[in-house]
N, C-alpha and C. Protein backbone atom coordinates (compact mmCIF):
# COMPACT_ATOMS: atom_id res chain seq x y z
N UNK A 1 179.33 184.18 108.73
CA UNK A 1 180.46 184.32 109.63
C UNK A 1 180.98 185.75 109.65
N UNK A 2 180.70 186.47 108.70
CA UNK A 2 181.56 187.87 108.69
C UNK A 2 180.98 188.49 109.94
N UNK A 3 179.31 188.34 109.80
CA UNK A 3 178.72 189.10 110.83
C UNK A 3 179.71 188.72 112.44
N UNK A 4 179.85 187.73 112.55
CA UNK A 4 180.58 187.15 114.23
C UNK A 4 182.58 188.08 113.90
N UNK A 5 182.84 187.61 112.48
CA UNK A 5 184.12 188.45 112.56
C UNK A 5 184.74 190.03 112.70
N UNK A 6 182.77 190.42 112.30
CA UNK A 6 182.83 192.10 112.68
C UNK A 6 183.21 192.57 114.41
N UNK A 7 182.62 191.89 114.79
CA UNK A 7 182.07 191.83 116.37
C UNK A 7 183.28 191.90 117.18
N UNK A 8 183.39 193.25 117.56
CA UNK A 8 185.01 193.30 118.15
C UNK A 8 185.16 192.82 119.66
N UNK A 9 183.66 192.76 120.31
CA UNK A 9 184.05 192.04 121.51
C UNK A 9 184.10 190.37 121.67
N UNK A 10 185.03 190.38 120.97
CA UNK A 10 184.70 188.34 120.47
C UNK A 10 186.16 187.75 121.89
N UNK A 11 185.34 186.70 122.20
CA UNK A 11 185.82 186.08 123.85
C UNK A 11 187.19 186.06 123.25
N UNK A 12 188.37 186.03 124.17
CA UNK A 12 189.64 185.79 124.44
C UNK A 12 189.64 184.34 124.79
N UNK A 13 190.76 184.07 124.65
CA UNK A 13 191.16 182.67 125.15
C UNK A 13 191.82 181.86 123.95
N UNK A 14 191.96 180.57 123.73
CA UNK A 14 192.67 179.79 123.27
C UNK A 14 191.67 178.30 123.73
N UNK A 15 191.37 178.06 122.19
CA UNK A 15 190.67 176.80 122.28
C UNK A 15 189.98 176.78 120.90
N UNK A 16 189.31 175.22 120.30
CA UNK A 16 188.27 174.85 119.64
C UNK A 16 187.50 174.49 120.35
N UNK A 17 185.89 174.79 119.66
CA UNK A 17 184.90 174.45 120.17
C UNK A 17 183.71 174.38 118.96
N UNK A 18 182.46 173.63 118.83
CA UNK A 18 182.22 173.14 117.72
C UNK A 18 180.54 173.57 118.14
N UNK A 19 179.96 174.73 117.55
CA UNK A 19 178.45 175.21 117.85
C UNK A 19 177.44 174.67 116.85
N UNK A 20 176.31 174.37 117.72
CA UNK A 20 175.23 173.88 116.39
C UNK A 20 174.29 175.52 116.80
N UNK A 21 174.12 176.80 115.76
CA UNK A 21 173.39 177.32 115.57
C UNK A 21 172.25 177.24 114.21
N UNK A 22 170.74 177.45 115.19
CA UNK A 22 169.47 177.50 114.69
C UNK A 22 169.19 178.64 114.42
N UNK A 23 168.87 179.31 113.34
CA UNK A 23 168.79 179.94 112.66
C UNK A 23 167.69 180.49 111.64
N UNK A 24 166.75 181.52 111.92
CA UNK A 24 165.39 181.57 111.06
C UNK A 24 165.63 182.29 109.85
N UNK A 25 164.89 181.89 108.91
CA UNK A 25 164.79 182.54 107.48
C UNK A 25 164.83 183.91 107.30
N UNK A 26 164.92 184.65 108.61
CA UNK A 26 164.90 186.30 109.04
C UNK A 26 166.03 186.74 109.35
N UNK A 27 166.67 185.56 109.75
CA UNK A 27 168.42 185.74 110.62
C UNK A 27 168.26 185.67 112.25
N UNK A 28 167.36 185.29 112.65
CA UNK A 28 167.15 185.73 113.67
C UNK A 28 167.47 184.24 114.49
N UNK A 29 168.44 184.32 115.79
CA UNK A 29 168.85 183.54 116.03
C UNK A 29 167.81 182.59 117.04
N UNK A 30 167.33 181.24 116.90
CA UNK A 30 166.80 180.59 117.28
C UNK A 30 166.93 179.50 118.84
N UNK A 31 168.61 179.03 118.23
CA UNK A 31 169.02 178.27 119.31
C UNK A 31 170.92 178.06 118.82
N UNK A 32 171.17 178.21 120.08
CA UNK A 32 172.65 178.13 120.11
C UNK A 32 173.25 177.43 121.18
N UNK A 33 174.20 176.15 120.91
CA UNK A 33 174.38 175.28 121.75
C UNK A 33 176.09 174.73 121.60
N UNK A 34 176.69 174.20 122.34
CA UNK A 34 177.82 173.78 122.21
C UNK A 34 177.87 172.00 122.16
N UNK A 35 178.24 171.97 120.97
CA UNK A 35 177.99 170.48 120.72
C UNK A 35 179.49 170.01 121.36
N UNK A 36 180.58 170.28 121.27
CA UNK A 36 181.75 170.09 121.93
C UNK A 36 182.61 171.58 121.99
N UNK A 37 183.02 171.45 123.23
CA UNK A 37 183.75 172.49 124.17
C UNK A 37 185.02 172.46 124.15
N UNK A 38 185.08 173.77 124.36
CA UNK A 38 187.10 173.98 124.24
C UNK A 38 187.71 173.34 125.35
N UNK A 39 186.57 172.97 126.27
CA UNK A 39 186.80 172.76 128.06
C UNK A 39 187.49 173.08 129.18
N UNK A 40 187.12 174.05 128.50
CA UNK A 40 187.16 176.03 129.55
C UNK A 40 185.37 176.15 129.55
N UNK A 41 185.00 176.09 130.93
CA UNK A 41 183.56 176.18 131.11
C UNK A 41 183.27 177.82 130.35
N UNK A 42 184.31 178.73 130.98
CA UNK A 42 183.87 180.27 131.10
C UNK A 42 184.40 180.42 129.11
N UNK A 43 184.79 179.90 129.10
CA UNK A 43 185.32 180.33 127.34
C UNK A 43 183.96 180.13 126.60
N UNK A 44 183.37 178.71 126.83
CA UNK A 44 182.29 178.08 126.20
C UNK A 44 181.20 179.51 126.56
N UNK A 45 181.22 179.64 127.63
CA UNK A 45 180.13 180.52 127.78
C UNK A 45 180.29 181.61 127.11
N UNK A 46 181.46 182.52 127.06
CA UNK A 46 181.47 183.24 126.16
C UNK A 46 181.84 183.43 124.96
N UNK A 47 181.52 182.17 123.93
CA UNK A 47 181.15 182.26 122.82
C UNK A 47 180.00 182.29 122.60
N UNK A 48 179.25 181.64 124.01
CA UNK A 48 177.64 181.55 123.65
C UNK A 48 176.82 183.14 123.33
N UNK A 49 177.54 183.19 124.51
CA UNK A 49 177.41 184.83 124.47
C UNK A 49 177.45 185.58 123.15
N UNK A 50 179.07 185.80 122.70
CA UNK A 50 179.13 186.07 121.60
C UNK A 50 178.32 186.12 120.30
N UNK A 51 178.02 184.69 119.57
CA UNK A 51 176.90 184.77 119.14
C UNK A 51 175.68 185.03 118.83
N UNK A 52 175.44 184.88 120.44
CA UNK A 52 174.09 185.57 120.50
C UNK A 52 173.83 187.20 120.35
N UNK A 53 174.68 187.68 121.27
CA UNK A 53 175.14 189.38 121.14
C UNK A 53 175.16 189.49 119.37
N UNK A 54 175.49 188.92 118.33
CA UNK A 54 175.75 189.15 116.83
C UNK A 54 174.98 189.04 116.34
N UNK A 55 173.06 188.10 116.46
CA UNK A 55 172.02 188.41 116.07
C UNK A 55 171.33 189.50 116.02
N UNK A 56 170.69 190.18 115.23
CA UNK A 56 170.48 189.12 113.78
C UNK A 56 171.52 189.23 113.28
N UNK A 57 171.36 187.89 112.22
CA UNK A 57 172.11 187.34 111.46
C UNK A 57 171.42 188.21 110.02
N UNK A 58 172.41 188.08 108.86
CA UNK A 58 171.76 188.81 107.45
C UNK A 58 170.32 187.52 107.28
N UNK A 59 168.92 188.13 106.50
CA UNK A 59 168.19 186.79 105.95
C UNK A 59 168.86 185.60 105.06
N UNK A 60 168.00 184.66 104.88
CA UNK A 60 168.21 184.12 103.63
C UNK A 60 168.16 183.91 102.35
N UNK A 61 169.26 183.82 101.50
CA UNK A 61 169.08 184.37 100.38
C UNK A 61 167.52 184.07 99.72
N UNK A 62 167.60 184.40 98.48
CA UNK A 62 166.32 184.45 97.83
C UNK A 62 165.81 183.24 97.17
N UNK A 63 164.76 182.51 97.47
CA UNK A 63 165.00 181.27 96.69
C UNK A 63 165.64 179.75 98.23
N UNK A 64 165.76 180.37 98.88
CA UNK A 64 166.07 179.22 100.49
C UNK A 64 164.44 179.24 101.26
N UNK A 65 163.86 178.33 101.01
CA UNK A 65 162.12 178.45 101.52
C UNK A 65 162.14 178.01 103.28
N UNK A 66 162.96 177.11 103.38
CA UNK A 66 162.70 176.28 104.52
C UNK A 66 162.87 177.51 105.62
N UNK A 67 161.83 176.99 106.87
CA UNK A 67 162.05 178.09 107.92
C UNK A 67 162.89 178.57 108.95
N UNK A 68 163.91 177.43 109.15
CA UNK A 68 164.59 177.75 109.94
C UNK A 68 166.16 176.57 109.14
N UNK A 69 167.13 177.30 109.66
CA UNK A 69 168.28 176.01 108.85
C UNK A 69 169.33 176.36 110.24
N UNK A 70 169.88 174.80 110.34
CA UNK A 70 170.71 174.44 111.43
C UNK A 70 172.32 175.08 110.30
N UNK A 71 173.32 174.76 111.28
CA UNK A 71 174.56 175.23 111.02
C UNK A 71 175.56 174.66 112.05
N UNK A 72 176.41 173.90 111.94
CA UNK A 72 177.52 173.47 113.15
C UNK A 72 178.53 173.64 112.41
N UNK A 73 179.07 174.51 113.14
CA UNK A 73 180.64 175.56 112.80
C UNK A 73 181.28 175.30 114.12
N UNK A 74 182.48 174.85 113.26
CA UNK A 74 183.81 174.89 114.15
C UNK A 74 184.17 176.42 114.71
N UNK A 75 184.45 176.52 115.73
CA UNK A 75 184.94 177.87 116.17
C UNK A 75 187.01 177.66 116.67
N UNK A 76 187.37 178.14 116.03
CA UNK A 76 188.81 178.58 116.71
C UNK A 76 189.64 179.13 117.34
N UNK A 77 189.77 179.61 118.30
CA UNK A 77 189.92 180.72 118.95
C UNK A 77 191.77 180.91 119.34
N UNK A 78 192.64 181.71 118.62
CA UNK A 78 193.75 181.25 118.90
C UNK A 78 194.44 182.94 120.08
């Protein structure tokens, strides 16, 4: 998450919204989706955005084998 809290162009607005990001053992972002929406079409979109703009992600630590690992994070946006 630090990497998305660095990211100074992070969407405006006011809402939760709840992302399932896919994620490779490289950081490298795979798939990014909105499992539930703030329901603001244009907000949703630009978190998608967001995210994606913040790949790569750091790898995985040392000792995490599997190739790719899911993640569904609440997003908050106040």
């Amino acid at each position: 998450m630090t990497q998305l809290e660095r990211n100074r162009s992070r969407p405006r607005g006011q809402g939760t919204a709840t992302l399932r990001l896919v994620i490779d053992a490289n950081g490298h972002l795979q798939n990014a989706r909105i499992l539930m929406g703030t329901g603001q079409s244009d907000l949703d979109h630009a978190i998608l955005a967001f995210v994606e703009s913040a790949s790569p992600y750091p790898p995985a630590p040392d000792g995490l084998t599997r190739p790719v690992y899911n993640f569904d994070l609440p997003i908050r946006l106040r």
